[in-house]
Each structure stands twice: as structure tokens, then as C-alpha cells.
Protein backbone atom coordinates (compact mmCIF):
# COMPACT_ATOMS: atom_id res chain seq x y z
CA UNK A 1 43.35 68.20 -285.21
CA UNK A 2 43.13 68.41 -281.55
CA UNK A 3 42.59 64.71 -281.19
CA UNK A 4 46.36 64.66 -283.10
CA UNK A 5 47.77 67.04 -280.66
CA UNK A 6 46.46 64.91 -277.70
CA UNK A 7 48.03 61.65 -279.19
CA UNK A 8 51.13 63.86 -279.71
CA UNK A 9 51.19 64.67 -275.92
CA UNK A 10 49.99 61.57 -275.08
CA UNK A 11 53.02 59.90 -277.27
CA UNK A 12 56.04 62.00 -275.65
CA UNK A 13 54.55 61.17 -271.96
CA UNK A 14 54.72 57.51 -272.95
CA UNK A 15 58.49 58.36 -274.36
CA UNK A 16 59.14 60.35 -271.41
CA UNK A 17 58.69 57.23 -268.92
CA UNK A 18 60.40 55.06 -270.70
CA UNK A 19 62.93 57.54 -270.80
CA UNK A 20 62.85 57.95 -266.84
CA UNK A 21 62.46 53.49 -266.72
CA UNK A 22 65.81 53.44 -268.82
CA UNK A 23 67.85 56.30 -266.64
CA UNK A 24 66.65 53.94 -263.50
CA UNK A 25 68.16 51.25 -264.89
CA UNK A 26 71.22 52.69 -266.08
CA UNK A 27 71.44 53.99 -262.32
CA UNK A 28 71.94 50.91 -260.25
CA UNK A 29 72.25 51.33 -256.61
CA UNK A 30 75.57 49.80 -255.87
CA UNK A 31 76.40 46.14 -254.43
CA UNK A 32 76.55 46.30 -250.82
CA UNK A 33 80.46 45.06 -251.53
CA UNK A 34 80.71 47.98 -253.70
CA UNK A 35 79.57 50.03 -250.38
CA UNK A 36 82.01 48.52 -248.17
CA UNK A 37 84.84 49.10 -250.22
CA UNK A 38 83.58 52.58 -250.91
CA UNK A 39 83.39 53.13 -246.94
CA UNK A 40 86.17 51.52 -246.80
CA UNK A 41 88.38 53.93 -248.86
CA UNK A 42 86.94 56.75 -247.49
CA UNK A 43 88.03 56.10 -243.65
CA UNK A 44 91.65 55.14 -244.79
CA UNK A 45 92.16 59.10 -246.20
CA UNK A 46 91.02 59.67 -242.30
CA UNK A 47 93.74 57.79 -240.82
CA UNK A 48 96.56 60.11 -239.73
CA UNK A 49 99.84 57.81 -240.46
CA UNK A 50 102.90 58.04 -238.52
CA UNK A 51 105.97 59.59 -239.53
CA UNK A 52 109.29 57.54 -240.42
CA UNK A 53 111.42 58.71 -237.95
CA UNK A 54 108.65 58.15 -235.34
CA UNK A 55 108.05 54.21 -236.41
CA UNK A 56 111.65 53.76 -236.38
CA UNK A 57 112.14 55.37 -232.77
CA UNK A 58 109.16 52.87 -231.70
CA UNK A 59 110.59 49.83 -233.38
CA UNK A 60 114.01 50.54 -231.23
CA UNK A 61 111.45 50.96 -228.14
CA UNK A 62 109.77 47.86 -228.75
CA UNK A 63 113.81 46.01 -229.71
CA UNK A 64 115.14 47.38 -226.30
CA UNK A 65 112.09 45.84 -224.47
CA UNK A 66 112.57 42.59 -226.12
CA UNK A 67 115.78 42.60 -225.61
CA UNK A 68 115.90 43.32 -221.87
CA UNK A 69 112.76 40.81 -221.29
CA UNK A 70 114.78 37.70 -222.88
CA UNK A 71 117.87 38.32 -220.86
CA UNK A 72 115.48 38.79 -217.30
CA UNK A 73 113.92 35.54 -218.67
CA UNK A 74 117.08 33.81 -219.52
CA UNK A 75 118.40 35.00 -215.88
CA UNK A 76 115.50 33.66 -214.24
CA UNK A 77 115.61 30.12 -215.97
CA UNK A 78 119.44 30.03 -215.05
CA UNK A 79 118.79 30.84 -211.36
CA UNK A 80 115.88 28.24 -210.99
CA UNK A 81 117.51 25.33 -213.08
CA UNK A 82 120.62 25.87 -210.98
CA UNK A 83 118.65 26.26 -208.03
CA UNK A 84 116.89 22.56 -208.84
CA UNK A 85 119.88 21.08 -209.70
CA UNK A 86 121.80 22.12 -206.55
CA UNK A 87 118.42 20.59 -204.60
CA UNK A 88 118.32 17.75 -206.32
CA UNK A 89 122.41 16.67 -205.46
CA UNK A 90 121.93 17.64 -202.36
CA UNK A 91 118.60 15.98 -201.26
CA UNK A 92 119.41 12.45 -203.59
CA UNK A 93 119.68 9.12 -201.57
């Protein structure tokens, strides 16, 4: 009878590992693209996003200063093509 009892035992350790083997399995560690993603997600709730109103007052900023740099370009191409012309009539054989 005890030998019975010890197979018993013996029996529902066995089941018990595989048990434990098949929960291991089930529980995969996830791909390290899985990770990334998962990190990934996780710093975009961090990221403190700007307002409407303040992306639209930059984009006018950043229009202004494009603005004003073409024209100081476009001034400054004027001057010295003018400039080269005028030396060029002036110094010509």
C-alpha cells in the first residue's frame, strides 16, 4: 500500500513538471523587436506634445524668417550681379 502511495506521489511530481515545462513554454520571452516596439510605445506616452496654437505661432516664426532671409538674399544677388555687370562695361576693351 505504501509502495502505491509513493508511485502516487511520485506520479503527480512527474505531472507537476511537465506542468511547470508546458507553462515555460507557453511563456515565451518576447522577440527583441517585440521589446523595441514595447520601449518604444512606452517613451512616446512620455513625450509632452505641443499645443495647436503654439505650433501654429512657430510655423509663422519660422514663415517670417524665411521670408525675410530670401528677400536679404535676393537683395544681395541684385547688388553683386549689378555690381559685376557695371565692372564688367566699364573695365571691357
Amino acid at each position: 500500500m505504501a509502495e502505491n502511495e509513493n508511485n502516487k506521489v511520485a506520479l503527480d511530481d512527474k505531472s507537476a513538471e511537465v506542468q511547470k515545462k508546458q507553462k515555460a513554454k507557453k511563456e515565451k520571452k518576447p522577440s527583441k523587436l517585440g521589446m523595441k516596439l514595447k520601449n518604444l510605445k512606452s517613451e512616446f506616452k512620455k513625450i509632452t506634445w505641443a499645443t495647436p496654437e503654439a505650433t501654429f505661432k512657430s510655423f509663422g516664426i519660422v514663415l517670417v524668417g524665411m521670408v525675410v532671409a530670401a528677400v536679404v538674399i535676393g537683395v544681395i544677388d541684385f547688388g553683386l550681379s549689378s555690381l559685376f555687370d557695371f565692372l564688367l562695361k566699364t573695365i571691357s576693351f
